[in-house]
Protein backbone atom coordinates (compact mmCIF):
# COMPACT_ATOMS: atom_id res chain seq x y z
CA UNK A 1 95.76 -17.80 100.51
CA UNK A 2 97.82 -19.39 97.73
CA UNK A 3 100.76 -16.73 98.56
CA UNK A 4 100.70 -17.56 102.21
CA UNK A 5 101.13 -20.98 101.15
CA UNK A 6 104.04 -20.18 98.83
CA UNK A 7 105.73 -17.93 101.58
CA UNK A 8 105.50 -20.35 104.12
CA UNK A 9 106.88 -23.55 102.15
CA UNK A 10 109.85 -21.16 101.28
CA UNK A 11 110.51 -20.10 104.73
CA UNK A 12 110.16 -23.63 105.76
CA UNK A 13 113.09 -25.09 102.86
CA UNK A 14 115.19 -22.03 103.88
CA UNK A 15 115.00 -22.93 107.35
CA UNK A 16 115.57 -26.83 106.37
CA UNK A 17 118.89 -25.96 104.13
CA UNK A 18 120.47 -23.40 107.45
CA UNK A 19 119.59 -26.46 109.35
CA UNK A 20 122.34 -28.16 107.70
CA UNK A 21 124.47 -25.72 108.35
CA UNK A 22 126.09 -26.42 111.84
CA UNK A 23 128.72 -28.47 113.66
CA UNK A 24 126.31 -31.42 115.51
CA UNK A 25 128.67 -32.09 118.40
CA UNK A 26 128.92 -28.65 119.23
CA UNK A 27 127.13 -27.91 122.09
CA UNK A 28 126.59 -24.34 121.64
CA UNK A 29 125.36 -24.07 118.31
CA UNK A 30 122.79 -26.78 119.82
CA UNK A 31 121.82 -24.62 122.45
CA UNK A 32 121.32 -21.79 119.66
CA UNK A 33 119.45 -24.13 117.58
CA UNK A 34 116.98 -26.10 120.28
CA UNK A 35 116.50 -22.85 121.44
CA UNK A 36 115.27 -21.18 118.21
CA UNK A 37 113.33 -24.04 117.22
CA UNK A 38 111.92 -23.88 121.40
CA UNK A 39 111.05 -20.05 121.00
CA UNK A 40 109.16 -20.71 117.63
CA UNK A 41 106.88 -23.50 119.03
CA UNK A 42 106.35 -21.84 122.07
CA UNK A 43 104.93 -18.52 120.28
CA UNK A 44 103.02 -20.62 118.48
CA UNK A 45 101.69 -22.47 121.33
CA UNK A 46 101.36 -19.57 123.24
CA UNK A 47 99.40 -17.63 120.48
CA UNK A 48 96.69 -20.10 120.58
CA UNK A 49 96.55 -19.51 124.49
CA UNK A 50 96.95 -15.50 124.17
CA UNK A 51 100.59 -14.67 125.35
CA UNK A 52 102.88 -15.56 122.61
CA UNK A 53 105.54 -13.77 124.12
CA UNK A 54 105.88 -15.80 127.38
CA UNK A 55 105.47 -18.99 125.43
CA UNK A 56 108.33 -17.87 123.27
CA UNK A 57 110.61 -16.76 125.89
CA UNK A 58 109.75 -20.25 127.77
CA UNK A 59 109.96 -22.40 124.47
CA UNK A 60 113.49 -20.79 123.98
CA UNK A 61 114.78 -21.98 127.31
CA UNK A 62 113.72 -25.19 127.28
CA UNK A 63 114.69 -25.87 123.97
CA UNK A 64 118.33 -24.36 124.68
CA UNK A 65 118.83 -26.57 127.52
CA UNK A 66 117.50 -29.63 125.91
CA UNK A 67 119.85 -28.51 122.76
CA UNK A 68 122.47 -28.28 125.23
CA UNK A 69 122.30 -31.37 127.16
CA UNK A 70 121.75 -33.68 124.16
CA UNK A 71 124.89 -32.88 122.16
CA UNK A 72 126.60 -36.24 121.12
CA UNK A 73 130.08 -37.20 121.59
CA UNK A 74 132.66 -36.33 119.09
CA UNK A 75 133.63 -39.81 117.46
CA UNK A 76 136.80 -40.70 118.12
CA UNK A 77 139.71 -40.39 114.89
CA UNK A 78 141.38 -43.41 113.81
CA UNK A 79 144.68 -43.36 114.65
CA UNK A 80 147.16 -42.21 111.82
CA UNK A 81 147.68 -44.69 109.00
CA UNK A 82 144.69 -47.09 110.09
CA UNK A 83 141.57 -47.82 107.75
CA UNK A 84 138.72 -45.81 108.70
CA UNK A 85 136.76 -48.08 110.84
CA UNK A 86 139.60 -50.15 112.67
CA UNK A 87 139.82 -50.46 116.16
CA UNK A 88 142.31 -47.78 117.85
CA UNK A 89 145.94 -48.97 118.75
CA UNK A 90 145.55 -51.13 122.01
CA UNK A 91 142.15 -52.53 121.40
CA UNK A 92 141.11 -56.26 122.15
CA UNK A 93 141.91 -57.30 118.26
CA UNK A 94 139.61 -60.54 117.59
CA UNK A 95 138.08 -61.98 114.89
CA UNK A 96 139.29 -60.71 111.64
CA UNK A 97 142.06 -58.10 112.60
């Protein structure tokens, strides 16, 4: 029991650090991540209701798609010269610019 234990909390940091690993506002490596994480609760899921395999397979697709169609928008660079933070050339410039 302890080495289950073990295992599992170092698949579970591994996991954690790769997590760290990707471009956010990239909306495939999203779609690659929900859907991991999807097909991994859905076994699981579906292993406590017999067919792991079709709770995997739906997990994954769900989780791609929501993956997918949550990526965030790329901020926007300041333009070249301009302190990180200022408004971009054009703005309304009002109190304290």
């Amino acid at each position: 029991m302890r080495k289950t234990i073990m295992r599992l909390g170092l698949a579970g940091g591994v996991m954690l650090g790769l997590a760290a690993c990707g471009d956010p506002y990239s909306p495939g490596q999203r779609a690659v991540g929900g859907g991991l994480l999807g097909a991994g609760v859905g076994a699981g899921v579906g292993s406590l209701s017999g067919n792991a395999g079709t709770g995997a397979l739906l997990g994954g697709a769900v989780g791609a798609a929501g993956g997918a169609l949550t990526t965030p928008e790329r901020p926007r660079e300041p333009a070249y010269g301009a302190p990180y933070g200022a408004p971009p050339p054009g703005a309304y410039r009002g109190y304290g610019y």
